[in-house]
C-alpha atoms as a PDB file:
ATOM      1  CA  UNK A   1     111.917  33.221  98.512  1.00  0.00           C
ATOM      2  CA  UNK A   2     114.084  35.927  98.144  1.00  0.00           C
ATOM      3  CA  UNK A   3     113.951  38.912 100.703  1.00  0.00           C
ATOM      4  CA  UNK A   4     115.856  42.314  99.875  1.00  0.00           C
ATOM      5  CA  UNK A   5     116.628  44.624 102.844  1.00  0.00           C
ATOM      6  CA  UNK A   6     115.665  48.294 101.708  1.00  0.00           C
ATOM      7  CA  UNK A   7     118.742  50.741 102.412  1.00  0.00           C
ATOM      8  CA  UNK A   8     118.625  54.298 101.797  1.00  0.00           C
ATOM      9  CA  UNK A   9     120.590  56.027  98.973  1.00  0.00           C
ATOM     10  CA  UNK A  10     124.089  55.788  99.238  1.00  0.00           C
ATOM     11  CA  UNK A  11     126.659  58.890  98.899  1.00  0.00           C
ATOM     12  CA  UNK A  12     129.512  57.991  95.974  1.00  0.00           C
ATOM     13  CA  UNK A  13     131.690  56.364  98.737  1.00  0.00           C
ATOM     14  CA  UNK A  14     129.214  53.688  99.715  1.00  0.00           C
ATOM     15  CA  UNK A  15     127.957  55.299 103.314  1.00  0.00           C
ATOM     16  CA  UNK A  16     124.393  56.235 103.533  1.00  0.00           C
ATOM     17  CA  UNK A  17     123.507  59.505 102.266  1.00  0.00           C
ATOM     18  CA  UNK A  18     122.191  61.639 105.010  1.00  0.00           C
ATOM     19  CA  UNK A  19     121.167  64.571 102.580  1.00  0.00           C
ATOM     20  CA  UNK A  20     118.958  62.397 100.731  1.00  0.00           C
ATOM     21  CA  UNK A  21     115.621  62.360 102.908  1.00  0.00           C
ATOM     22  CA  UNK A  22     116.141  66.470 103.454  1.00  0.00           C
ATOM     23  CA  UNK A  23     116.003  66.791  99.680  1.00  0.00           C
ATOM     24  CA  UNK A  24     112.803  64.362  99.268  1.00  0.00           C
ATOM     25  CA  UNK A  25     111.222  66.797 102.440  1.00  0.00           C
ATOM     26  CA  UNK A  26     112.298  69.987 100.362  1.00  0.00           C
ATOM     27  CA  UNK A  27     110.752  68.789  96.712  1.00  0.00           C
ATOM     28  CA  UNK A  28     107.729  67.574  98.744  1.00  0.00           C
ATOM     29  CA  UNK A  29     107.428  71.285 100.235  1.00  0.00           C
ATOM     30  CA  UNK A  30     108.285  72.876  96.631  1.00  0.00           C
ATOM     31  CA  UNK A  31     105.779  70.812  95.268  1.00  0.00           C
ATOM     32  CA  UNK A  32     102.940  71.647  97.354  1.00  0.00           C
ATOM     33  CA  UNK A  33     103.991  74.881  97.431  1.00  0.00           C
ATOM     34  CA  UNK A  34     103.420  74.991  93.546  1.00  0.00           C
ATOM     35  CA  UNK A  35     100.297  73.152  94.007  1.00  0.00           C
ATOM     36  CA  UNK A  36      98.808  75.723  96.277  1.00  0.00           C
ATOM     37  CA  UNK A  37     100.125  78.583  93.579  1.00  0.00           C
ATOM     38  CA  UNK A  38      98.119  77.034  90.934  1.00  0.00           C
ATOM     39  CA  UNK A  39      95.148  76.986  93.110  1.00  0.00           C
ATOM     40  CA  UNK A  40      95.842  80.911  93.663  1.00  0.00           C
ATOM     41  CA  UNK A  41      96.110  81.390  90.087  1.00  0.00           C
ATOM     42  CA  UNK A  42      92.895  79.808  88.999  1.00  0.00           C
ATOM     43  CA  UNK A  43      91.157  81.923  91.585  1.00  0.00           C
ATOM     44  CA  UNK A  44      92.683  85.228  90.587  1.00  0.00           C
ATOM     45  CA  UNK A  45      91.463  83.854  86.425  1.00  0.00           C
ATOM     46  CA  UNK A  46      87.771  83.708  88.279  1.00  0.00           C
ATOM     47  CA  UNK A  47      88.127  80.243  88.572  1.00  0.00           C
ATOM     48  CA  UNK A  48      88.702  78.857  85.163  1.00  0.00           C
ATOM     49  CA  UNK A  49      91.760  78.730  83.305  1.00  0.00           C
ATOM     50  CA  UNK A  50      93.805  77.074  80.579  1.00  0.00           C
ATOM     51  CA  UNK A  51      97.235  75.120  80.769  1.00  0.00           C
ATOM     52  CA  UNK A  52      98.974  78.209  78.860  1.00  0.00           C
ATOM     53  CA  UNK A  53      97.269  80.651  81.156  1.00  0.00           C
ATOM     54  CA  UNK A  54      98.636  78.917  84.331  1.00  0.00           C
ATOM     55  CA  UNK A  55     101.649  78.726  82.774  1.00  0.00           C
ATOM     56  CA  UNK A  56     102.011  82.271  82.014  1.00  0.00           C
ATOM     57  CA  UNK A  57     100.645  83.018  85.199  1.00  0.00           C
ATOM     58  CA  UNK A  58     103.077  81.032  87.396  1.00  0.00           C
ATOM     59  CA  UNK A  59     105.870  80.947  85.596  1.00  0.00           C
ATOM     60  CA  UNK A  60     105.845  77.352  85.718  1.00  0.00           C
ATOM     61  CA  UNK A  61     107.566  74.730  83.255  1.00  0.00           C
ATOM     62  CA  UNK A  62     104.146  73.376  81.443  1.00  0.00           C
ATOM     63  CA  UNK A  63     104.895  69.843  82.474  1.00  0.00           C
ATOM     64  CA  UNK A  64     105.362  70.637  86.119  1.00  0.00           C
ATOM     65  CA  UNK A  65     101.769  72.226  85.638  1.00  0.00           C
ATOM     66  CA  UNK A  66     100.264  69.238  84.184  1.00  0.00           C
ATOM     67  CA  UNK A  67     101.676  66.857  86.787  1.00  0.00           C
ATOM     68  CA  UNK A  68     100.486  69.198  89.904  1.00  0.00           C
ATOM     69  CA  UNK A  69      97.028  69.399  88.275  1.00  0.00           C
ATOM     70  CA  UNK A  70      97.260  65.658  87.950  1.00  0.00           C
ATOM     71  CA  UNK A  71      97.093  65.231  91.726  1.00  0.00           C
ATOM     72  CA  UNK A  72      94.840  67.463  92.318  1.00  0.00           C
ATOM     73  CA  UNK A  73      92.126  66.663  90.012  1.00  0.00           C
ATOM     74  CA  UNK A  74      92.705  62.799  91.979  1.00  0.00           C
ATOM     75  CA  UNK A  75      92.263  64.809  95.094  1.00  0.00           C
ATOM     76  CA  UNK A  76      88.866  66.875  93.442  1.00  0.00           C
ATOM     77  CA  UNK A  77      90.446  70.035  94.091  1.00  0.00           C
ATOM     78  CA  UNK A  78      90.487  70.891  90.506  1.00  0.00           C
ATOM     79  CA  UNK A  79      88.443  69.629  87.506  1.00  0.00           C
ATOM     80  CA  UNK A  80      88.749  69.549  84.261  1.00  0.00           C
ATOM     81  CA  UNK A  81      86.296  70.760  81.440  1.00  0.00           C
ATOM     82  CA  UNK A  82      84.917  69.500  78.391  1.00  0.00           C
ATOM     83  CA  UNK A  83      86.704  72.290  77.014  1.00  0.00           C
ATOM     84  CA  UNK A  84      90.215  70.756  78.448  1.00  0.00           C
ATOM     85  CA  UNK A  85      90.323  74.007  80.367  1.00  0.00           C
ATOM     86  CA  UNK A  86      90.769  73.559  84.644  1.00  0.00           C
ATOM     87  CA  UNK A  87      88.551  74.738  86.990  1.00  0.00           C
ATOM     88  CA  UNK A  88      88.775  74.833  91.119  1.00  0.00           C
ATOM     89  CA  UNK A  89      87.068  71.817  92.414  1.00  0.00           C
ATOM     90  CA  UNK A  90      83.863  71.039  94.548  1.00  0.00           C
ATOM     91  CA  UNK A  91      86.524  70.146  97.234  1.00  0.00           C
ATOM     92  CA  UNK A  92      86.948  73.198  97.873  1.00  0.00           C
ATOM     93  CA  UNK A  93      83.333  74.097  98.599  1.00  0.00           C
ATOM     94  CA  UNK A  94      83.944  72.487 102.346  1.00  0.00           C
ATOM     95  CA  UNK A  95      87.400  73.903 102.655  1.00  0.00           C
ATOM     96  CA  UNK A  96      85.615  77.259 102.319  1.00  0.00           C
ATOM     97  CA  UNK A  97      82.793  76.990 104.394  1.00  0.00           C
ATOM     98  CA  UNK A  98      84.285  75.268 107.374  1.00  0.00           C
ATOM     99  CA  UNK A  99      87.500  78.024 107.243  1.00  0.00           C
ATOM    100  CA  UNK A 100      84.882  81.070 106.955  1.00  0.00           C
ATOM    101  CA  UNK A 101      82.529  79.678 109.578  1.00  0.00           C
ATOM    102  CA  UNK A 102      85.422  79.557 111.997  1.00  0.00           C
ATOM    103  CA  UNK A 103      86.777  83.357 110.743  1.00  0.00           C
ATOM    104  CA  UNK A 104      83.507  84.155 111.985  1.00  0.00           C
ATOM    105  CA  UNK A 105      82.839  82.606 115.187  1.00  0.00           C
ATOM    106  CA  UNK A 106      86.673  84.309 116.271  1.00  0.00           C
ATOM    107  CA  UNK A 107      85.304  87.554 115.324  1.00  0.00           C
ATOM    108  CA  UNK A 108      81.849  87.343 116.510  1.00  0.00           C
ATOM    109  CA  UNK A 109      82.066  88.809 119.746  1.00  0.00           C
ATOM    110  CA  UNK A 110      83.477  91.985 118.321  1.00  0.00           C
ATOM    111  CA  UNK A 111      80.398  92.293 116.125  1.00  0.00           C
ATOM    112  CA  UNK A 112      78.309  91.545 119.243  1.00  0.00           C
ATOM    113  CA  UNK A 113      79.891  94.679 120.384  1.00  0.00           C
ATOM    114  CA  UNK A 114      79.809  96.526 117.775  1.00  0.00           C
ATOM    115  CA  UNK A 115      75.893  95.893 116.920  1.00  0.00           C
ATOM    116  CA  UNK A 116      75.687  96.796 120.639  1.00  0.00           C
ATOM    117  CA  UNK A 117      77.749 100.243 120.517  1.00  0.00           C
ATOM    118  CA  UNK A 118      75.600 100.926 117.040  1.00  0.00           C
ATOM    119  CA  UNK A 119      72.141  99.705 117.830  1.00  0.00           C
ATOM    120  CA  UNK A 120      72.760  98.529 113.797  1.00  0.00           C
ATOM    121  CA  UNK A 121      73.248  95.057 112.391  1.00  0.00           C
ATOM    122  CA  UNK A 122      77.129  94.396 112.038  1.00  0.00           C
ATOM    123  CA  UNK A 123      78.693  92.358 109.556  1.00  0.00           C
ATOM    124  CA  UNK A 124      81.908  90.589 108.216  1.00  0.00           C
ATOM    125  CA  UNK A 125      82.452  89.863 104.951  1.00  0.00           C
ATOM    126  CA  UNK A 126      85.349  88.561 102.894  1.00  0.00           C
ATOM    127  CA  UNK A 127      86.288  88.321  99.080  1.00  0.00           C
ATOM    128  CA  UNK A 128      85.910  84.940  97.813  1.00  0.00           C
ATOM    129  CA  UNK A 129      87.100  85.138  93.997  1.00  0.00           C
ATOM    130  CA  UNK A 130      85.163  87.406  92.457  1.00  0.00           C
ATOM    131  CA  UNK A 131      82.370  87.435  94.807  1.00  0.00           C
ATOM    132  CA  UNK A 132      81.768  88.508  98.592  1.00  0.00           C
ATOM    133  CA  UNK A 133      81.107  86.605 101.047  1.00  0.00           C
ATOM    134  CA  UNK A 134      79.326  87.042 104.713  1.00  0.00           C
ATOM    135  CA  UNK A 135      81.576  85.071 107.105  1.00  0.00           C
ATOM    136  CA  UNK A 136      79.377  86.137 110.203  1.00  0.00           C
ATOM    137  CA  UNK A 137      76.597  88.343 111.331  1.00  0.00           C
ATOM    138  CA  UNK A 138      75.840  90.270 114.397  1.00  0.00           C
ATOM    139  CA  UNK A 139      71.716  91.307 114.499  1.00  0.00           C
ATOM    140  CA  UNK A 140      70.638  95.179 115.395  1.00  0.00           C
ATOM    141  CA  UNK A 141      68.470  95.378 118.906  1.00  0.00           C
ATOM    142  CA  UNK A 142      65.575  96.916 116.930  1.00  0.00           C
ATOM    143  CA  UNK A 143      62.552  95.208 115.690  1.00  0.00           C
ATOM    144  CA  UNK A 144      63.414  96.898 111.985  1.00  0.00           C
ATOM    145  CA  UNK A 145      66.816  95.834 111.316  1.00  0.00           C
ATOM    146  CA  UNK A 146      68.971  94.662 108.138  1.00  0.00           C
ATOM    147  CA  UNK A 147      69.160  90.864 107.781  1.00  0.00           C
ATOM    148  CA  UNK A 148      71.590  89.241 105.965  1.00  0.00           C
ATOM    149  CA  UNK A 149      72.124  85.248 105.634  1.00  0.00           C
ATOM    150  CA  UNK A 150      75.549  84.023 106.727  1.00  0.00           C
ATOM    151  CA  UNK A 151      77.235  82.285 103.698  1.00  0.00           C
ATOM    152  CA  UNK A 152      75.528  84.814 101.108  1.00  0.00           C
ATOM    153  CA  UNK A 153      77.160  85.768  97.989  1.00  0.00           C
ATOM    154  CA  UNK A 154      76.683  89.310  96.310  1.00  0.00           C
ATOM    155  CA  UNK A 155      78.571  91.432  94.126  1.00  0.00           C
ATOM    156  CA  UNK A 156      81.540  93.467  95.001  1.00  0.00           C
ATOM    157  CA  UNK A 157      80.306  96.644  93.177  1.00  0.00           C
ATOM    158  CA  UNK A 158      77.114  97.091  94.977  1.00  0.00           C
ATOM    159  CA  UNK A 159      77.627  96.638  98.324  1.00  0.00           C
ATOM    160  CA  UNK A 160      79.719  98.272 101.450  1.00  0.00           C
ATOM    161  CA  UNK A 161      81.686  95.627 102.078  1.00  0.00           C
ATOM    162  CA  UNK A 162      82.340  94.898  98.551  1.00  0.00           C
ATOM    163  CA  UNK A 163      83.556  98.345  98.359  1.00  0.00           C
ATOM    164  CA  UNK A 164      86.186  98.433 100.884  1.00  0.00           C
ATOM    165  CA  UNK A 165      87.316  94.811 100.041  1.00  0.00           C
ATOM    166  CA  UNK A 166      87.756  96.384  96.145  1.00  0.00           C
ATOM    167  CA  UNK A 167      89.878  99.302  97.197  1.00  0.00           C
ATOM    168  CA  UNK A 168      92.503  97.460  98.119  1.00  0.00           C
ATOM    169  CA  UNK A 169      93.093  96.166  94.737  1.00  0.00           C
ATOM    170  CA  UNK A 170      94.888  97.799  92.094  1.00  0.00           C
ATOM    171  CA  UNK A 171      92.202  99.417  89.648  1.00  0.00           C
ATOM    172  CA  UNK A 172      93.311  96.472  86.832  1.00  0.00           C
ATOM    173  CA  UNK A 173      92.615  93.997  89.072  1.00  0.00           C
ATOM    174  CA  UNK A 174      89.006  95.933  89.878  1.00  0.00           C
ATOM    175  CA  UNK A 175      88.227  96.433  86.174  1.00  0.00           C
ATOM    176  CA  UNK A 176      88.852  92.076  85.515  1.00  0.00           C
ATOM    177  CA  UNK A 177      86.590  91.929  88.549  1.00  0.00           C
ATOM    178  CA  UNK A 178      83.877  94.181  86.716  1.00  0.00           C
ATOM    179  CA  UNK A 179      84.861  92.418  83.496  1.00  0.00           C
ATOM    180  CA  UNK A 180      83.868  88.889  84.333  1.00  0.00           C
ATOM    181  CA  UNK A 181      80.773  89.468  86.730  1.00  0.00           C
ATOM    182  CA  UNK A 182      79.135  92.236  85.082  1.00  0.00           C
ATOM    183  CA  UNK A 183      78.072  95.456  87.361  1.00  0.00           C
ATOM    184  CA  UNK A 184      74.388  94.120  87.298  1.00  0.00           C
ATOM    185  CA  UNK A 185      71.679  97.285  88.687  1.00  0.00           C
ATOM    186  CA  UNK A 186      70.717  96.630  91.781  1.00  0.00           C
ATOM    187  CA  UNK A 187      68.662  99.393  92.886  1.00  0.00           C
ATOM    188  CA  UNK A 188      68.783 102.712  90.709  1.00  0.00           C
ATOM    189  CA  UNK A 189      71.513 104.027  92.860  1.00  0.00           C
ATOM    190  CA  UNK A 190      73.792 101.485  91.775  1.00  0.00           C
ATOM    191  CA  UNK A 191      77.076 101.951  90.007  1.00  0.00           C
ATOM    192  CA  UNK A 192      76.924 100.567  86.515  1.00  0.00           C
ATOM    193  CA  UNK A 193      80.239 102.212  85.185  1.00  0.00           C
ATOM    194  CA  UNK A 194      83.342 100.931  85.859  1.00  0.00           C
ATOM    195  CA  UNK A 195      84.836 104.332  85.764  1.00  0.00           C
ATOM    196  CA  UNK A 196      82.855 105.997  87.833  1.00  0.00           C
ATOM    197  CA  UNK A 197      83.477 103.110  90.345  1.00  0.00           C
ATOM    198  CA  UNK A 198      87.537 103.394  90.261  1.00  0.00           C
ATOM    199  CA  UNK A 199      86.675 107.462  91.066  1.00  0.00           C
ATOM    200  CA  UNK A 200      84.561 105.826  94.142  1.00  0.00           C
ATOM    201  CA  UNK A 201      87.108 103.258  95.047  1.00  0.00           C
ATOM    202  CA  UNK A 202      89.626 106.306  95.434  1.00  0.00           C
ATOM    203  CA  UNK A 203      87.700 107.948  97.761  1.00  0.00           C
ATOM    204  CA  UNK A 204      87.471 105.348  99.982  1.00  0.00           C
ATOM    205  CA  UNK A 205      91.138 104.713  99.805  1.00  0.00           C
ATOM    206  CA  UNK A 206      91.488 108.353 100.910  1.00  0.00           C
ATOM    207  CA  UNK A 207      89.042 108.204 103.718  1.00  0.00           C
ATOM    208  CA  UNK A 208      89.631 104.396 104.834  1.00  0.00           C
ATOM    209  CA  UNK A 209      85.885 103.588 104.715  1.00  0.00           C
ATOM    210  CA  UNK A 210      83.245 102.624 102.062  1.00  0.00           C
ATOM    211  CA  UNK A 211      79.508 103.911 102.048  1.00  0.00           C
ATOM    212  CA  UNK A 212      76.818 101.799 100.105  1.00  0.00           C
ATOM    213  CA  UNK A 213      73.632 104.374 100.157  1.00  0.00           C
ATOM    214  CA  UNK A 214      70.850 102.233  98.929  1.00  0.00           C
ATOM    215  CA  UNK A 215      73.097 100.566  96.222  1.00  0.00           C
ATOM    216  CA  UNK A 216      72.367  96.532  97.084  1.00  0.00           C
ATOM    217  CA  UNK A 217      68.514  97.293  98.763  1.00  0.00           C
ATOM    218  CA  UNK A 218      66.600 100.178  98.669  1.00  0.00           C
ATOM    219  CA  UNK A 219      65.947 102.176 102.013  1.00  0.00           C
ATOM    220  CA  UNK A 220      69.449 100.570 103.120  1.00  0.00           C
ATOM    221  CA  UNK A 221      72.742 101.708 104.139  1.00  0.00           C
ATOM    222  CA  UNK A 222      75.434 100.660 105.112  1.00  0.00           C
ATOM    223  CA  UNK A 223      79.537 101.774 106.155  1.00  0.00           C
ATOM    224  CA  UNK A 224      82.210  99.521 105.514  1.00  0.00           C
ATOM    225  CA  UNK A 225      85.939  99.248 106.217  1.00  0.00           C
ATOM    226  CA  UNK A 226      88.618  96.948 105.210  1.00  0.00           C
ATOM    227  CA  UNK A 227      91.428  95.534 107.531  1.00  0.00           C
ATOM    228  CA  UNK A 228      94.031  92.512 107.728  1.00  0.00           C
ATOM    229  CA  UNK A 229      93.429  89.754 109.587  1.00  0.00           C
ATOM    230  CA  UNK A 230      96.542  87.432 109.113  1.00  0.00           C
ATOM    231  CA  UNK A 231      96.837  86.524 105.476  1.00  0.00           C
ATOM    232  CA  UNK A 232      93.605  87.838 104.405  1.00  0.00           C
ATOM    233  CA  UNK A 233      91.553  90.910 103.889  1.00  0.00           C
ATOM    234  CA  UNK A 234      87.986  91.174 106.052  1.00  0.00           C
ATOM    235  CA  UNK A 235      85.455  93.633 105.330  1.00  0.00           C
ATOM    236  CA  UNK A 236      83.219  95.145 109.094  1.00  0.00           C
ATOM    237  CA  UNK A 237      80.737  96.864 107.984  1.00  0.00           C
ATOM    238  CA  UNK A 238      77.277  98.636 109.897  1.00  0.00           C
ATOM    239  CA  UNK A 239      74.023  98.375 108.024  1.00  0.00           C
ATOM    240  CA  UNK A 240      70.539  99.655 108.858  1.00  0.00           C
ATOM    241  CA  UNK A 241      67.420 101.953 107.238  1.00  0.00           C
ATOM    242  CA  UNK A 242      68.816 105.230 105.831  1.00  0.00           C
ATOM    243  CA  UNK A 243      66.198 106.851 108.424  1.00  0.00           C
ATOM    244  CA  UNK A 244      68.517 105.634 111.338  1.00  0.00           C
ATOM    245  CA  UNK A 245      71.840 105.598 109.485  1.00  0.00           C
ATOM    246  CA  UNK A 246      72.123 109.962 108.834  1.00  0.00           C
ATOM    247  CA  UNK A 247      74.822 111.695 108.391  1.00  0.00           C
ATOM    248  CA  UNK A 248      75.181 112.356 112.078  1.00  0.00           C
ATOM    249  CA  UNK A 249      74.977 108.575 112.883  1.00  0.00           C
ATOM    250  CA  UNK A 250      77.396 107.745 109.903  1.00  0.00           C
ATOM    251  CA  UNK A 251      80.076 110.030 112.041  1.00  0.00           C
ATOM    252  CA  UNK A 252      79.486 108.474 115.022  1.00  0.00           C
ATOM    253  CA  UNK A 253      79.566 104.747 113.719  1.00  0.00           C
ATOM    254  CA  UNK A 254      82.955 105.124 111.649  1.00  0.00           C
ATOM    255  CA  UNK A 255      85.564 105.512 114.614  1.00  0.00           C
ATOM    256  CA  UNK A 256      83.330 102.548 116.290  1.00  0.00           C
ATOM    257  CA  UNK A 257      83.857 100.535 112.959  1.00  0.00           C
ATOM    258  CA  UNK A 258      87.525 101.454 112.999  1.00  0.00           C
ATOM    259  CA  UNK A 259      88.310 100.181 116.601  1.00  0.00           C
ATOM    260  CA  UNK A 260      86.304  96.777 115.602  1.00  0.00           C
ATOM    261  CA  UNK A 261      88.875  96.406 112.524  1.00  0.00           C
ATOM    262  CA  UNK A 262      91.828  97.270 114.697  1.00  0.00           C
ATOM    263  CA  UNK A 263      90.490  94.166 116.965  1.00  0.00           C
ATOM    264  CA  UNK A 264      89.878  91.932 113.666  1.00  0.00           C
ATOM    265  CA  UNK A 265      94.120  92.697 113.413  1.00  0.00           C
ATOM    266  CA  UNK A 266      95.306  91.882 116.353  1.00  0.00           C
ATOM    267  CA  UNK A 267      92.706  88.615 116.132  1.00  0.00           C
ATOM    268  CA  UNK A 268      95.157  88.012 112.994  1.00  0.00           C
ATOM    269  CA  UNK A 269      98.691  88.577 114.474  1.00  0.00           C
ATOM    270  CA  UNK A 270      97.892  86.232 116.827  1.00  0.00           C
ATOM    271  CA  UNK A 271      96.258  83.633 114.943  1.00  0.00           C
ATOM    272  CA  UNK A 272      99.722  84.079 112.386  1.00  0.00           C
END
């Protein structure tokens, strides 16, 4: 039986090349640093795209492209579609849940104070795709209070959160948005024109909060602003009957809203 010793690359004079294993690390970095890219790029299409697309997207050779998506579709990350077009994968689904359940529970005791400070339901939210998410949930004190499930998908259009989340997009990227979901009426205060949103969105740029007034429910309303936390964007937002939630109220509850976002940023410098 023949046994051969394994020996690392050699260099062009015979010794062992100590550069070799540092390049293997870097393509293994580059390479899941492409992978991760791709996964970017399909979410930013809505989460379906074409070879070409990604390619035009990322700026990546079309081969590279088709070998990444190779591993992930192995890994269920991505899959593909009778239509030979490439879609995320369910295992993301868990990836998701598990990261936005623990966003929430860091944050959670600053919408415990907040719903405290308010006497309103308090609520974080995030922009998953083309969708929004609630990431966690903070309940009002009163017997008549907003409820909203944790994990919950709505539209970005009609909602507070949505709102906030949108203005810190540029207006193309808000117009694809509106493109591929639709701007589906809600209640009959909801905005069904894409134009008349990007006016909206600019005022809430200006002011640094978003107001949903009976847009996603009717008799509901709710304040919203945006703020980094780390790499991503979270929506806070303060939702209760328009009885309770007056003009007077609405002043009042923005500078609390603010000082719960400027927690939800430090929460991300430190997690960073």
């Amino acid at each position: 039986m023949e046994v051969q010793l394994l020996r690392s690359p050699a260099a062009p004079d015979g010794r062992l090349d100590q550069n070799a294993r540092p390049s293997r690390d870097r393509a293994s970095v580059q390479s899941l640093a492409r992978a991760l890219e791709l996964l970017e790029r399909l979410a930013d299409t809505g989460g379906e795209a074409s070879i070409s697309q990604l390619a035009a997207s990322s700026g990546l050779p079309v081969p590279t492209i088709h070998r990444l998506l190779r591993s992930l579709l192995r890994g269920g990350y991505v899959r593909q579609e009778p239509s030979r077009r490439y879609s995320l994968g369910a295992r993301l689904i868990r990836l998701g849940e598990v990261a936005g359940r623990a966003l929430g529970t860091n944050f959670k005791p600053h919408l415990v104070a907040l719903a405290e400070a308010t006497g309103e339901t308090s609520n974080m939210a995030v922009l998953d795709g083309d969708e929004v998410v609630y990431v966690a949930q903070a309940p009002s004190r009163h017997s008549m209070r907003m409820f909203t499930e944790v994990g919950r998908r709505v539209h970005a259009h009609s909602t507070g959160v949505g709102k906030a989340l949108l203005s810190g997009l540029s207006d193309g990227e808000i117009l694809a948005i509106a493109a591929r979901t639709g701007m589906p009426k809600q209640t009959p205060n909801t905005i069904t024109d894409s134009a008349v949103l990007l006016e909206q969105l600019g005022q809430v740029r200006l002011r640094g909060y978003a107001i949903d007034d009976e847009e996603q429910e009717v008799g509901v309303r709710c304040i919203a602003v945006a703020a980094p936390l780390g790499t991503l964007i979270v929506a806070v937002s303060v939702s209760g009957p328009r009885a309770r939630i007056d003009s007077g109220a609405i002043r009042r509850i923005i500078p609390l809203l603010k000082s719960a976002t400027s927690s939800a940023t430090a929460i991300g410098f430190r997690e960073g």
